[in-house]
C-alpha atoms as a PDB file:
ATOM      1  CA  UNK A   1      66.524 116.448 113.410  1.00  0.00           C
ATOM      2  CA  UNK A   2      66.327 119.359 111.202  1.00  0.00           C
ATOM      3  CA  UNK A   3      70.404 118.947 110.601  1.00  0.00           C
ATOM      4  CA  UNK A   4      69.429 115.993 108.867  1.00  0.00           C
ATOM      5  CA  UNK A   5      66.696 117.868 106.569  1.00  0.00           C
ATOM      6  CA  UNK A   6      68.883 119.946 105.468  1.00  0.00           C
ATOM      7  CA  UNK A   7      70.897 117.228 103.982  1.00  0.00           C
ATOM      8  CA  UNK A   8      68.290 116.572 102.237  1.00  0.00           C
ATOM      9  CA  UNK A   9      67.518 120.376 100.705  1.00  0.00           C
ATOM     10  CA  UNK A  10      69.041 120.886  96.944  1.00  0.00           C
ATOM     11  CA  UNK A  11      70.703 117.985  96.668  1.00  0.00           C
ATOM     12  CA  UNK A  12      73.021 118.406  92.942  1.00  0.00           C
ATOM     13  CA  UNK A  13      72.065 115.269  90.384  1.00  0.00           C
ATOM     14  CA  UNK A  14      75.164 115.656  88.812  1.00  0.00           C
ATOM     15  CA  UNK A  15      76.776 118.949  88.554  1.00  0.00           C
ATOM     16  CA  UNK A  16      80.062 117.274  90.661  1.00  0.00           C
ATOM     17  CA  UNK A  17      79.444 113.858  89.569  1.00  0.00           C
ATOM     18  CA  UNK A  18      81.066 114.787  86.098  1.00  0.00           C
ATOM     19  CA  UNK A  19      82.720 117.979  85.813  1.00  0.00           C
ATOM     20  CA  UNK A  20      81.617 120.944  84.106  1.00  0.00           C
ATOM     21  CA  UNK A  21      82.507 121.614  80.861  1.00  0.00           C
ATOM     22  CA  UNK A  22      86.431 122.358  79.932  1.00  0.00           C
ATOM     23  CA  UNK A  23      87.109 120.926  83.486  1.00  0.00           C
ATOM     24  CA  UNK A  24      89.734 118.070  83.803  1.00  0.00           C
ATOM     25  CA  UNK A  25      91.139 115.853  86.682  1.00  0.00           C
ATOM     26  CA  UNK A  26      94.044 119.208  86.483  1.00  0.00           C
ATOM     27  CA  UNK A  27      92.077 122.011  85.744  1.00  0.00           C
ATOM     28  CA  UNK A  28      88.758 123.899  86.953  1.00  0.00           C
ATOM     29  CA  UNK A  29      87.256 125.019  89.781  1.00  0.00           C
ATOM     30  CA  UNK A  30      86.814 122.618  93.359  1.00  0.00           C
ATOM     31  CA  UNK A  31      85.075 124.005  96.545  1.00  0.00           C
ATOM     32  CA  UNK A  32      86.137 121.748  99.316  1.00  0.00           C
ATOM     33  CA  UNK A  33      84.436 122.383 102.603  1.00  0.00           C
ATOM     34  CA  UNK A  34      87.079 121.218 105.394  1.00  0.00           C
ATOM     35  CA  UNK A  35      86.746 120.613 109.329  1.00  0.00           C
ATOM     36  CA  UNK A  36      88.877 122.806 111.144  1.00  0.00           C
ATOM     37  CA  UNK A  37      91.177 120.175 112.551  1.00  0.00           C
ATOM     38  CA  UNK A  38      92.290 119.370 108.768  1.00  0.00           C
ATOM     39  CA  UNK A  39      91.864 123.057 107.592  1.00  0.00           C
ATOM     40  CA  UNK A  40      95.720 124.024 107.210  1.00  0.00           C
ATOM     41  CA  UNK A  41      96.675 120.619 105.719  1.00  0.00           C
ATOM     42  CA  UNK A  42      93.881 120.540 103.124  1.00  0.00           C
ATOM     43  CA  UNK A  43      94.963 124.414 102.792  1.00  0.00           C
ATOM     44  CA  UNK A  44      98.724 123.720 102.366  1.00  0.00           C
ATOM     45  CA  UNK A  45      97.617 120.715 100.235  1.00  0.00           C
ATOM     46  CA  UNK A  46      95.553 122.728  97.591  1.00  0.00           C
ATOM     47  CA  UNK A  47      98.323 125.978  97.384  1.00  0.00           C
ATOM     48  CA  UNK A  48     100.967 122.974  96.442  1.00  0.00           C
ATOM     49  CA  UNK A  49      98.566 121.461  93.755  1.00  0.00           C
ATOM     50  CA  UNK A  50      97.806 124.895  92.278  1.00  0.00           C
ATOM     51  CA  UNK A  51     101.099 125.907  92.070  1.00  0.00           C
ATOM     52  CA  UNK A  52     102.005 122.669  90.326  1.00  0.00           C
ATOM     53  CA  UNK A  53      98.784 122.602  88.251  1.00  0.00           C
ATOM     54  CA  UNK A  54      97.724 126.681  87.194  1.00  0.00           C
ATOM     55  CA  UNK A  55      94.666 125.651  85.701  1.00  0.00           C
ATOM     56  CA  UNK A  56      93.065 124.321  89.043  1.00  0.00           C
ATOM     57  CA  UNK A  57      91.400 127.087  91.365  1.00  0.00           C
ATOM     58  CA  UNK A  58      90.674 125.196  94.703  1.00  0.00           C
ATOM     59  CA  UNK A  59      89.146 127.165  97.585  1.00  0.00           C
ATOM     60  CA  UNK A  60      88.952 125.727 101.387  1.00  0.00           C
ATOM     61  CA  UNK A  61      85.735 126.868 102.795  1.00  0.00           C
ATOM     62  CA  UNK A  62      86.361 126.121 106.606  1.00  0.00           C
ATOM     63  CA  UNK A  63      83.399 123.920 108.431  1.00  0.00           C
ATOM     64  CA  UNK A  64      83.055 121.418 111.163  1.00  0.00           C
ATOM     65  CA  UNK A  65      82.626 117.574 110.019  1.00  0.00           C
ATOM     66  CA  UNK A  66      79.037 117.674 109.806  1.00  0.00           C
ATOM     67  CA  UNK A  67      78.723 121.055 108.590  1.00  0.00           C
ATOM     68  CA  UNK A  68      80.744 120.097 105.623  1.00  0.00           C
ATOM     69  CA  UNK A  69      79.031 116.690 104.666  1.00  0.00           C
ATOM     70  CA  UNK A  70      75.183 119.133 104.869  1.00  0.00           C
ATOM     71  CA  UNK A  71      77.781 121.417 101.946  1.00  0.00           C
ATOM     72  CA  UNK A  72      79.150 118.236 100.445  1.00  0.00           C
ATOM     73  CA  UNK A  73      75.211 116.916 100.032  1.00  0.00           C
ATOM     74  CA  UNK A  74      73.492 119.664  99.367  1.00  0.00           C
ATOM     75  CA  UNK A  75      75.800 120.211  96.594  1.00  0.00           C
ATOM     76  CA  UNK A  76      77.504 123.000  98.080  1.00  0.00           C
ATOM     77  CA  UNK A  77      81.197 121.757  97.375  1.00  0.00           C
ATOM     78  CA  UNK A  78      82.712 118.996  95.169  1.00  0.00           C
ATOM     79  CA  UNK A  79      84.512 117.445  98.409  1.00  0.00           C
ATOM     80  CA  UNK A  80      84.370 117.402 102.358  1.00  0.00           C
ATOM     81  CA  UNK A  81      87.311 116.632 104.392  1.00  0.00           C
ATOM     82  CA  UNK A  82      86.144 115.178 108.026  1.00  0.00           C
ATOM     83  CA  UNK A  83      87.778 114.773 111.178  1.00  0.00           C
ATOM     84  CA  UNK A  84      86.228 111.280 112.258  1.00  0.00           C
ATOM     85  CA  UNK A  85      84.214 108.122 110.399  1.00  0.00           C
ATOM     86  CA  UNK A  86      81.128 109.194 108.935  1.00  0.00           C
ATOM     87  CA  UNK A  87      77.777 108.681 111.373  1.00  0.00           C
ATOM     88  CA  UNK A  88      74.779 106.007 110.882  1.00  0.00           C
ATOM     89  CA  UNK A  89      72.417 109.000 110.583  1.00  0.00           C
ATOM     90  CA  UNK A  90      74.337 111.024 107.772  1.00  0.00           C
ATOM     91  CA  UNK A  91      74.610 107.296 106.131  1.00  0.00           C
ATOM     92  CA  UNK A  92      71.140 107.333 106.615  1.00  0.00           C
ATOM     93  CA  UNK A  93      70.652 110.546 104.976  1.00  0.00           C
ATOM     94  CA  UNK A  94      72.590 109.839 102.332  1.00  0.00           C
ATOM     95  CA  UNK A  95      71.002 106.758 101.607  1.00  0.00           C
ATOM     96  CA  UNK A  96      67.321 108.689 102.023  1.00  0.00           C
ATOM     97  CA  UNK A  97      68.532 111.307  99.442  1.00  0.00           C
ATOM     98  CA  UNK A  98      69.645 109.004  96.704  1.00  0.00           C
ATOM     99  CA  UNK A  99      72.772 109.898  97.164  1.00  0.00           C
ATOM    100  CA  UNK A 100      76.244 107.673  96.172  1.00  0.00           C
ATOM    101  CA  UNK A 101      78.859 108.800  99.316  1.00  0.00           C
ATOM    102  CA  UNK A 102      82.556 107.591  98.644  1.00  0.00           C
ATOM    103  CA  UNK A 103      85.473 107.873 101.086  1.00  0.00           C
ATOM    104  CA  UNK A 104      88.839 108.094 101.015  1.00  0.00           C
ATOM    105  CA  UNK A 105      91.120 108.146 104.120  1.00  0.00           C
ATOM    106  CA  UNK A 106      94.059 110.406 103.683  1.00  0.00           C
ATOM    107  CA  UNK A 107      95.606 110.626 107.153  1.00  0.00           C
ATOM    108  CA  UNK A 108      95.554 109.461 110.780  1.00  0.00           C
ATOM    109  CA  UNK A 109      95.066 111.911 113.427  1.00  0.00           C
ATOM    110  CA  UNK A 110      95.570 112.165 117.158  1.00  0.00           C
ATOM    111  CA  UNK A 111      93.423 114.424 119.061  1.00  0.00           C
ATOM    112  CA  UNK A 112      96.060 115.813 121.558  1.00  0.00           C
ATOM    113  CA  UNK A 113      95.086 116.779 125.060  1.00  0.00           C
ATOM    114  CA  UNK A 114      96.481 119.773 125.709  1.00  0.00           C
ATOM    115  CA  UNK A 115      96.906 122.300 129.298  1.00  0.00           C
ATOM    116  CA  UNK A 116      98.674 125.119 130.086  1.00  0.00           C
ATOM    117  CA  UNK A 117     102.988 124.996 129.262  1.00  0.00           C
ATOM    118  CA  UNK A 118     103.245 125.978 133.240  1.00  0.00           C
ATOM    119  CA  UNK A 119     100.725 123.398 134.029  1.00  0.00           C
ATOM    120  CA  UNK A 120     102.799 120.554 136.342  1.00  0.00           C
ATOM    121  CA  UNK A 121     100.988 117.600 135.048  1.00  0.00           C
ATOM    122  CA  UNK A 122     102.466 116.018 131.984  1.00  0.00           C
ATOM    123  CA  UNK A 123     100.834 112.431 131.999  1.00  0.00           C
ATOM    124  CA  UNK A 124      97.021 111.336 132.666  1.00  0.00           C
ATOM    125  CA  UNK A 125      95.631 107.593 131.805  1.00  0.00           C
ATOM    126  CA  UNK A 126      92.258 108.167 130.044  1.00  0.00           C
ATOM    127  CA  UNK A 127      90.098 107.751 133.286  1.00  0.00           C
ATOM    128  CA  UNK A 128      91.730 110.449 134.423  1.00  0.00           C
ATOM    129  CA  UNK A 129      90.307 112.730 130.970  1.00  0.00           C
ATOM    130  CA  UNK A 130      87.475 111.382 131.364  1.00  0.00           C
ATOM    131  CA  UNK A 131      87.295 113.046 135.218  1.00  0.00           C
ATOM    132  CA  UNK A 132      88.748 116.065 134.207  1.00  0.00           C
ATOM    133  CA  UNK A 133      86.448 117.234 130.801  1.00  0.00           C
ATOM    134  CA  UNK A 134      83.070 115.314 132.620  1.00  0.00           C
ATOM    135  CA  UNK A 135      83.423 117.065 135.645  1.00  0.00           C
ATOM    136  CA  UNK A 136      84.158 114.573 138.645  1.00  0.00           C
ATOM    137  CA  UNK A 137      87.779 115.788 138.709  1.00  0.00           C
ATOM    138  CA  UNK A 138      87.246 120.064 139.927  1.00  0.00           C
ATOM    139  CA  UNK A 139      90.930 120.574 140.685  1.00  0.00           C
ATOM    140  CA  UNK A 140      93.935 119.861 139.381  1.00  0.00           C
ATOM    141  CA  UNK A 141      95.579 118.603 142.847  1.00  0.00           C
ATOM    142  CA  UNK A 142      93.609 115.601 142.493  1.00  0.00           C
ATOM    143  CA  UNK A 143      95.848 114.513 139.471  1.00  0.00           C
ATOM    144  CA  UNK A 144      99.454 115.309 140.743  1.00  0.00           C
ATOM    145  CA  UNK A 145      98.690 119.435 139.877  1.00  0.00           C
ATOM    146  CA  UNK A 146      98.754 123.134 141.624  1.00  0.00           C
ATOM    147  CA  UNK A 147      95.281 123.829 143.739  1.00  0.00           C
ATOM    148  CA  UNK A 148      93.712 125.077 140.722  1.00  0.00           C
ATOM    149  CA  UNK A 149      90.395 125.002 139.134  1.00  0.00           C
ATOM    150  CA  UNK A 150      90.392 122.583 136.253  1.00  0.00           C
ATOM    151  CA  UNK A 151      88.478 125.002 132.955  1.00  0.00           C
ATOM    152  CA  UNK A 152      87.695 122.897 129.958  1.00  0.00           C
ATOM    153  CA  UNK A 153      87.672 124.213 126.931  1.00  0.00           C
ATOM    154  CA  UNK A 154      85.692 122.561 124.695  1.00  0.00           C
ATOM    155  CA  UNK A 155      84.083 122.548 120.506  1.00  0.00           C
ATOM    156  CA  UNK A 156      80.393 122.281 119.358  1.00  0.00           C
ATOM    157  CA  UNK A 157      78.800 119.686 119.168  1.00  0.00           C
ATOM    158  CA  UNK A 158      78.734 119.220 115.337  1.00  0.00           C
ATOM    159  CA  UNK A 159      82.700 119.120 115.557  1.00  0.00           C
ATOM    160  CA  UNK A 160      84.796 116.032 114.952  1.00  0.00           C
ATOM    161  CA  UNK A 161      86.928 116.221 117.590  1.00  0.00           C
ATOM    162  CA  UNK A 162      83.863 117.023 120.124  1.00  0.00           C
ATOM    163  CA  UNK A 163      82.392 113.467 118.784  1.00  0.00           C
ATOM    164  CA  UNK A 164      85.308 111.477 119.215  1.00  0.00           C
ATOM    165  CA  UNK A 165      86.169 113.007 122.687  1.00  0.00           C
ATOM    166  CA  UNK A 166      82.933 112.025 123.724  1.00  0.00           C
ATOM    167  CA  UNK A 167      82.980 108.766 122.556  1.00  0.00           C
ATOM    168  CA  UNK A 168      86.466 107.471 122.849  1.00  0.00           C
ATOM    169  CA  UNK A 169      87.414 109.511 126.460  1.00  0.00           C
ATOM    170  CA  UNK A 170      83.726 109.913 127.377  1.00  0.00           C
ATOM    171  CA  UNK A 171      82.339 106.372 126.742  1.00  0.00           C
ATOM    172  CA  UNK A 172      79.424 108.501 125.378  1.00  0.00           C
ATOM    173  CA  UNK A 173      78.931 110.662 128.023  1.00  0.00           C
ATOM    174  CA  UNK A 174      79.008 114.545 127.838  1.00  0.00           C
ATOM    175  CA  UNK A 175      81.394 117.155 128.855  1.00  0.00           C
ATOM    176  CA  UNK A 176      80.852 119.309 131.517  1.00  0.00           C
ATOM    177  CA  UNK A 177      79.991 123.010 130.883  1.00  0.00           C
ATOM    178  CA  UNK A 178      82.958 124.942 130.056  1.00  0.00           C
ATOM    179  CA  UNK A 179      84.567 127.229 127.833  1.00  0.00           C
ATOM    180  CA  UNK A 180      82.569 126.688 124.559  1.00  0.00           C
ATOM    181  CA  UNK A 181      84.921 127.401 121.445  1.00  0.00           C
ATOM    182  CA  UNK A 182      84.274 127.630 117.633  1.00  0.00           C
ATOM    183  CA  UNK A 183      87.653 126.501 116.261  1.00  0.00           C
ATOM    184  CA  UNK A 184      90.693 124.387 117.331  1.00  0.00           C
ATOM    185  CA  UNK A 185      92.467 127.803 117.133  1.00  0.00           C
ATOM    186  CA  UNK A 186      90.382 129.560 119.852  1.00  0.00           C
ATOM    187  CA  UNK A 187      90.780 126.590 121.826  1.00  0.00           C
ATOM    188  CA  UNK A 188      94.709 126.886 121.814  1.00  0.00           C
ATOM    189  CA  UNK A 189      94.222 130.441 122.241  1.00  0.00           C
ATOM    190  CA  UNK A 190      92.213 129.771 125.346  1.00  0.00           C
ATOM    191  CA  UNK A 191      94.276 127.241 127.284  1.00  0.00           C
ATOM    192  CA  UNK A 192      97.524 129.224 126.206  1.00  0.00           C
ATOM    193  CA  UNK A 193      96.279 131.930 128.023  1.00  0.00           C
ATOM    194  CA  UNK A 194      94.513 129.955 131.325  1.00  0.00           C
ATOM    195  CA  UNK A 195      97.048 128.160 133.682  1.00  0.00           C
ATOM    196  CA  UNK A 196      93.959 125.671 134.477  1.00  0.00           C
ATOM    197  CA  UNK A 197      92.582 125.123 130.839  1.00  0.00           C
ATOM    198  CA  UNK A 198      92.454 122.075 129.372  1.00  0.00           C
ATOM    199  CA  UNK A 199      91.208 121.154 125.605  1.00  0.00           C
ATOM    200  CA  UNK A 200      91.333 118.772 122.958  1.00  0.00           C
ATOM    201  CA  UNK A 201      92.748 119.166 119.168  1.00  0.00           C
ATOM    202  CA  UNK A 202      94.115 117.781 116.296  1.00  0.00           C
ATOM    203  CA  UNK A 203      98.564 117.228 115.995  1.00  0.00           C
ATOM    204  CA  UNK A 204      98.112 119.929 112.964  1.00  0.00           C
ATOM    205  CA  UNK A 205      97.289 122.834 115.966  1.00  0.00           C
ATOM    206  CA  UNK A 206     100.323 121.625 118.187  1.00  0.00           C
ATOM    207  CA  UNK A 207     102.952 123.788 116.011  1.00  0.00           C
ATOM    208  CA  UNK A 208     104.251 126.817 118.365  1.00  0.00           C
ATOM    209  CA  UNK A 209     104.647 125.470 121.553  1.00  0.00           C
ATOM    210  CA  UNK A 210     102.393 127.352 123.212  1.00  0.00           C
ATOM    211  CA  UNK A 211     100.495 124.989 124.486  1.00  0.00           C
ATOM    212  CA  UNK A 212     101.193 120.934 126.019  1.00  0.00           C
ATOM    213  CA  UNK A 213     100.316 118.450 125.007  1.00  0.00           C
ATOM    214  CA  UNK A 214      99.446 115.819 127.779  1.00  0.00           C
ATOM    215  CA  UNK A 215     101.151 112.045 127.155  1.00  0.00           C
ATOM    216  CA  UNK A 216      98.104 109.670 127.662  1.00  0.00           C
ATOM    217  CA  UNK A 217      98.109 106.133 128.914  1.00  0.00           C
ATOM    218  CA  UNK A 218      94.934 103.870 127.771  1.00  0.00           C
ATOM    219  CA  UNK A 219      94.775 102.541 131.539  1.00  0.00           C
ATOM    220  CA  UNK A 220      96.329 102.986 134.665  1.00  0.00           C
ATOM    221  CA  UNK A 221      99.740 101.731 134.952  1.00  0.00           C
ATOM    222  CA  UNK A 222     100.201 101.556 130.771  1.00  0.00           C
ATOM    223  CA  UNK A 223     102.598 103.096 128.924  1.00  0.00           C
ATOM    224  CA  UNK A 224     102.353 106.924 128.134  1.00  0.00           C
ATOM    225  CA  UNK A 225     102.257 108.079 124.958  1.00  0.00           C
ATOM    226  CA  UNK A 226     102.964 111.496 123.815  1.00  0.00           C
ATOM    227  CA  UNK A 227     100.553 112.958 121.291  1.00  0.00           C
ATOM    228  CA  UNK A 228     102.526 112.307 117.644  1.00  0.00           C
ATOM    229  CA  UNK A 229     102.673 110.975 114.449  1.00  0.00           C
ATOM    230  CA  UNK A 230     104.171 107.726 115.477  1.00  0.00           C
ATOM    231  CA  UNK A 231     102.375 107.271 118.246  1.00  0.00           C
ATOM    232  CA  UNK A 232      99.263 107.419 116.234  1.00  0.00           C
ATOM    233  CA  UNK A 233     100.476 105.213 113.165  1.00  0.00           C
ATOM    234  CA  UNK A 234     101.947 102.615 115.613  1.00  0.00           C
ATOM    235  CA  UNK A 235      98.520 102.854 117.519  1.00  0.00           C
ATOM    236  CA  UNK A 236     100.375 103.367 120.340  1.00  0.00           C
ATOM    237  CA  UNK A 237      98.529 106.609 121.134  1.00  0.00           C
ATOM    238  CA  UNK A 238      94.800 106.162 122.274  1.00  0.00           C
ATOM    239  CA  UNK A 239      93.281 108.682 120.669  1.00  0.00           C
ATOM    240  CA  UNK A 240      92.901 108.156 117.314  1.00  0.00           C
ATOM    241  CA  UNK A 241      90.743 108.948 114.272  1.00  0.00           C
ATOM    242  CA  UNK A 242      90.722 109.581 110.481  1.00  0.00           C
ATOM    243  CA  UNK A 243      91.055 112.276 107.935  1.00  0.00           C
ATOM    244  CA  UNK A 244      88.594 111.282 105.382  1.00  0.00           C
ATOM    245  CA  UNK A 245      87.525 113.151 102.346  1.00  0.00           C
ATOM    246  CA  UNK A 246      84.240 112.281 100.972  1.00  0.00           C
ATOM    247  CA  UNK A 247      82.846 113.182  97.409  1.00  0.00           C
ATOM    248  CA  UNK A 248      79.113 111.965  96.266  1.00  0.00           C
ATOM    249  CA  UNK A 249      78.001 110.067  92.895  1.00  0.00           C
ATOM    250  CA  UNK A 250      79.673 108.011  90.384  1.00  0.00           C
ATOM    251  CA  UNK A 251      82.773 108.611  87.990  1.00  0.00           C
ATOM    252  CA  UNK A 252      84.932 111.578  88.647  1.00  0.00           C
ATOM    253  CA  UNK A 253      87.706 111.467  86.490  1.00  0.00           C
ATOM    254  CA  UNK A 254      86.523 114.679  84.245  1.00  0.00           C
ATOM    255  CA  UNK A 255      86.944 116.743  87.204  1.00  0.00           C
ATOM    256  CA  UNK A 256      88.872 118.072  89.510  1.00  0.00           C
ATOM    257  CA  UNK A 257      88.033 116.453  92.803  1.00  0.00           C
ATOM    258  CA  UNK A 258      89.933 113.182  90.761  1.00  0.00           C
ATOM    259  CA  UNK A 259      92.861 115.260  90.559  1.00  0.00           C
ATOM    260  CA  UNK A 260      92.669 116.642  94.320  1.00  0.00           C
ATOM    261  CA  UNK A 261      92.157 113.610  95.529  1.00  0.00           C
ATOM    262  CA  UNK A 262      94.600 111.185  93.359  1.00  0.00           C
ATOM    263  CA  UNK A 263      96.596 114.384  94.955  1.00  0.00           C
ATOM    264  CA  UNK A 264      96.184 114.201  98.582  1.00  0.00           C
ATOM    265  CA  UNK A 265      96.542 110.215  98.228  1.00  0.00           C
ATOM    266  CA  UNK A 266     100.067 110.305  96.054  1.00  0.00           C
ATOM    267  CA  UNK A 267     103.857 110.668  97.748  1.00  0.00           C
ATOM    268  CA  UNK A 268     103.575 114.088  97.681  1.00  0.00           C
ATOM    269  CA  UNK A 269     100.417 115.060  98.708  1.00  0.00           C
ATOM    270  CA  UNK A 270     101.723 112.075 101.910  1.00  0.00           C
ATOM    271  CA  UNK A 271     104.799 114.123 102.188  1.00  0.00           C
ATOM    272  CA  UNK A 272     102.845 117.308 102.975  1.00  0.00           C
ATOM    273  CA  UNK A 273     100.349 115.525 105.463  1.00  0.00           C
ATOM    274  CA  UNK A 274     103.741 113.943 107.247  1.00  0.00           C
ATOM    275  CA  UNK A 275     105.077 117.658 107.595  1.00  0.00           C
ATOM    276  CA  UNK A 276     102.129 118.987 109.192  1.00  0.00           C
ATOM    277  CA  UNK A 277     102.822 116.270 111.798  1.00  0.00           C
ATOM    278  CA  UNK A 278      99.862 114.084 111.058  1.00  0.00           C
ATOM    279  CA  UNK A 279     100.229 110.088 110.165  1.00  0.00           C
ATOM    280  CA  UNK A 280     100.099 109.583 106.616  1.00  0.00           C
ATOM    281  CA  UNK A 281      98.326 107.001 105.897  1.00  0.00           C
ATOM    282  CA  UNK A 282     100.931 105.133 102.880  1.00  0.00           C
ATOM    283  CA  UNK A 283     103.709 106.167 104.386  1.00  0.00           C
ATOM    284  CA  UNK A 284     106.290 103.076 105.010  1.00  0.00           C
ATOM    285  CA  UNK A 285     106.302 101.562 108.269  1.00  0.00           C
ATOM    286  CA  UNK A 286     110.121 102.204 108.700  1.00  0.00           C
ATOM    287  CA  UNK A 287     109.863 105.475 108.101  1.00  0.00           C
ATOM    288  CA  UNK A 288     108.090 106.142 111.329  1.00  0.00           C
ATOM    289  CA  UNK A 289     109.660 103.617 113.293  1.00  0.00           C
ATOM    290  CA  UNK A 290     112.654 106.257 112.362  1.00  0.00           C
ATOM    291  CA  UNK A 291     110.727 109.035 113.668  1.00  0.00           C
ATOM    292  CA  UNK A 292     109.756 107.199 116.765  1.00  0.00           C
ATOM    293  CA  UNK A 293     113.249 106.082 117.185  1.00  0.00           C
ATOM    294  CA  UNK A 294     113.981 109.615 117.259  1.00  0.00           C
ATOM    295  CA  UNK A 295     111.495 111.051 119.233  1.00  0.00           C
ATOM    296  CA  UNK A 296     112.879 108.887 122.291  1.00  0.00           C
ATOM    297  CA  UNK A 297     115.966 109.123 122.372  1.00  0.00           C
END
């Protein structure tokens, strides 16, 4: 796979293993190539840690999940934030290039199924997903909806979300062909604006109400779940995944990806990924119970 070569192609010895010189855990300059589905967290994340720490320049370079580990390894950026576990073949890869790959989870996301606000469905079991985004479900009558053409709207391939659609909904099959979109924003833009869409993003790109998100029962006859924090942190909420960052080689406490993530991983950098409506993952058990507690009332 020529993905996989690329991986491979100018690989950094140690330029981010150790800093560069004058750099600390608090100052100097971090690339950090982000999947869209984390992209305003990790954004609001490094504006806080700037503003608390003037030394530190961090920029988000916007990616998908693999597109930012082939950044991350080629030594393109000092960190990559990914929307799912990292895959056999980019373990692989790593492994082929010499190269030391650390992870860190920093949240627990949901990947929300989301339609139309006018759309009359409001609940599906996963089966019924699976129907509608492979293509053996063609209208949305056949799940309780308006005669309607069901449109997915769908990410690339090299996305996160796309990969743990397809194997968590999709048992590994494929979606049918639909509306092909480059970022969780065009596909909110897209099913806001077609009563029969139907797509698949992270809680961070629910904000706005414009579109619905779907409550989802693991089998027929289960409990539904609506698409939320709690629901994810309780595992209550099928469709889960992680927010990991990854960095490569050994010590990096003279730079500052230790500071970003010793950041992202603190109570405050928590407290930001709890406001963006993602599950954070040290935050204390009662706390969402709370929320949950809330949320049903």
């Amino acid at each position: 796979m020529r993905w996989v070569a690329a991986l491979l192609v100018g690989i950094c010895a140690g330029g981010w293993g150790c800093g560069s010189s004058g750099e600390t855990a608090l100052s100097g300059h971090l690339i950090v190539a982000c999947a869209d589905s984390a992209f305003p967290l990790i954004e609001r994340e490094a504006r806080t840690f700037m503003t608390l720490y003037p030394g530190a320049r961090i920029d988000v370079a916007l990616a998908d999940s693999r597109g930012a580990l082939v950044k991350l390894f080629n030594g393109e950026a000092g960190l990559a934030v990914i929307s799912r576990d990292v895959g056999e073949d980019e373990r692989r890869a790593a492994s082929e290039g010499d190269i030391s790959l650390n992870t860190y989870r920093i949240a627990v996301d949901g990947v929300a199924i989301i339609v139309h606000p006018q759309n009359r469905v409001d609940s599906l079991s996963l089966a019924q997903v699976s129907e509608l985004l492979g293509g053996k479900v063609g209208s949305w009558s056949e799940v309780g909806g308006d005669d309607r053409p069901v449109v997915p709207v769908v990410r690339d391939r090299n996305s996160g979300t796309y990969e743990v659609v397809r194997q968590r909904v999709l048992a590994g099959g494929d979606f049918v062909r639909g509306v092909l979109c480059r970022t969780s924003q065009e596909v909110v833009d897209r099913v806001a604006s077609d009563p029969g869409g139907i797509g698949c993003v992270g809680l961070a790109w629910l904000k706005g109400g414009r579109v619905k998100a779907l409550r989802i029962a693991r089998r027929p006859g289960e409990e539904f779940v609506v698409a939320s924090a709690p629901g994810v942190y309780q595992n209550r909420y099928p469709i889960r995944r992680p927010l990991l960052v990854c960095t490569t080689g050994g010590a990096v406490e003279a730079s500052p990806r230790a500071g970003f993530i010793a950041f992202l991983t603190s109570q405050k950098g928590q407290m930001i990924v709890e406001s963006e409506g993602l599950a954070p993952d040290t935050v204390p058990e009662r706390v969402i119970q709370l929320k949950q507690e809330l949320l049903t009332r």
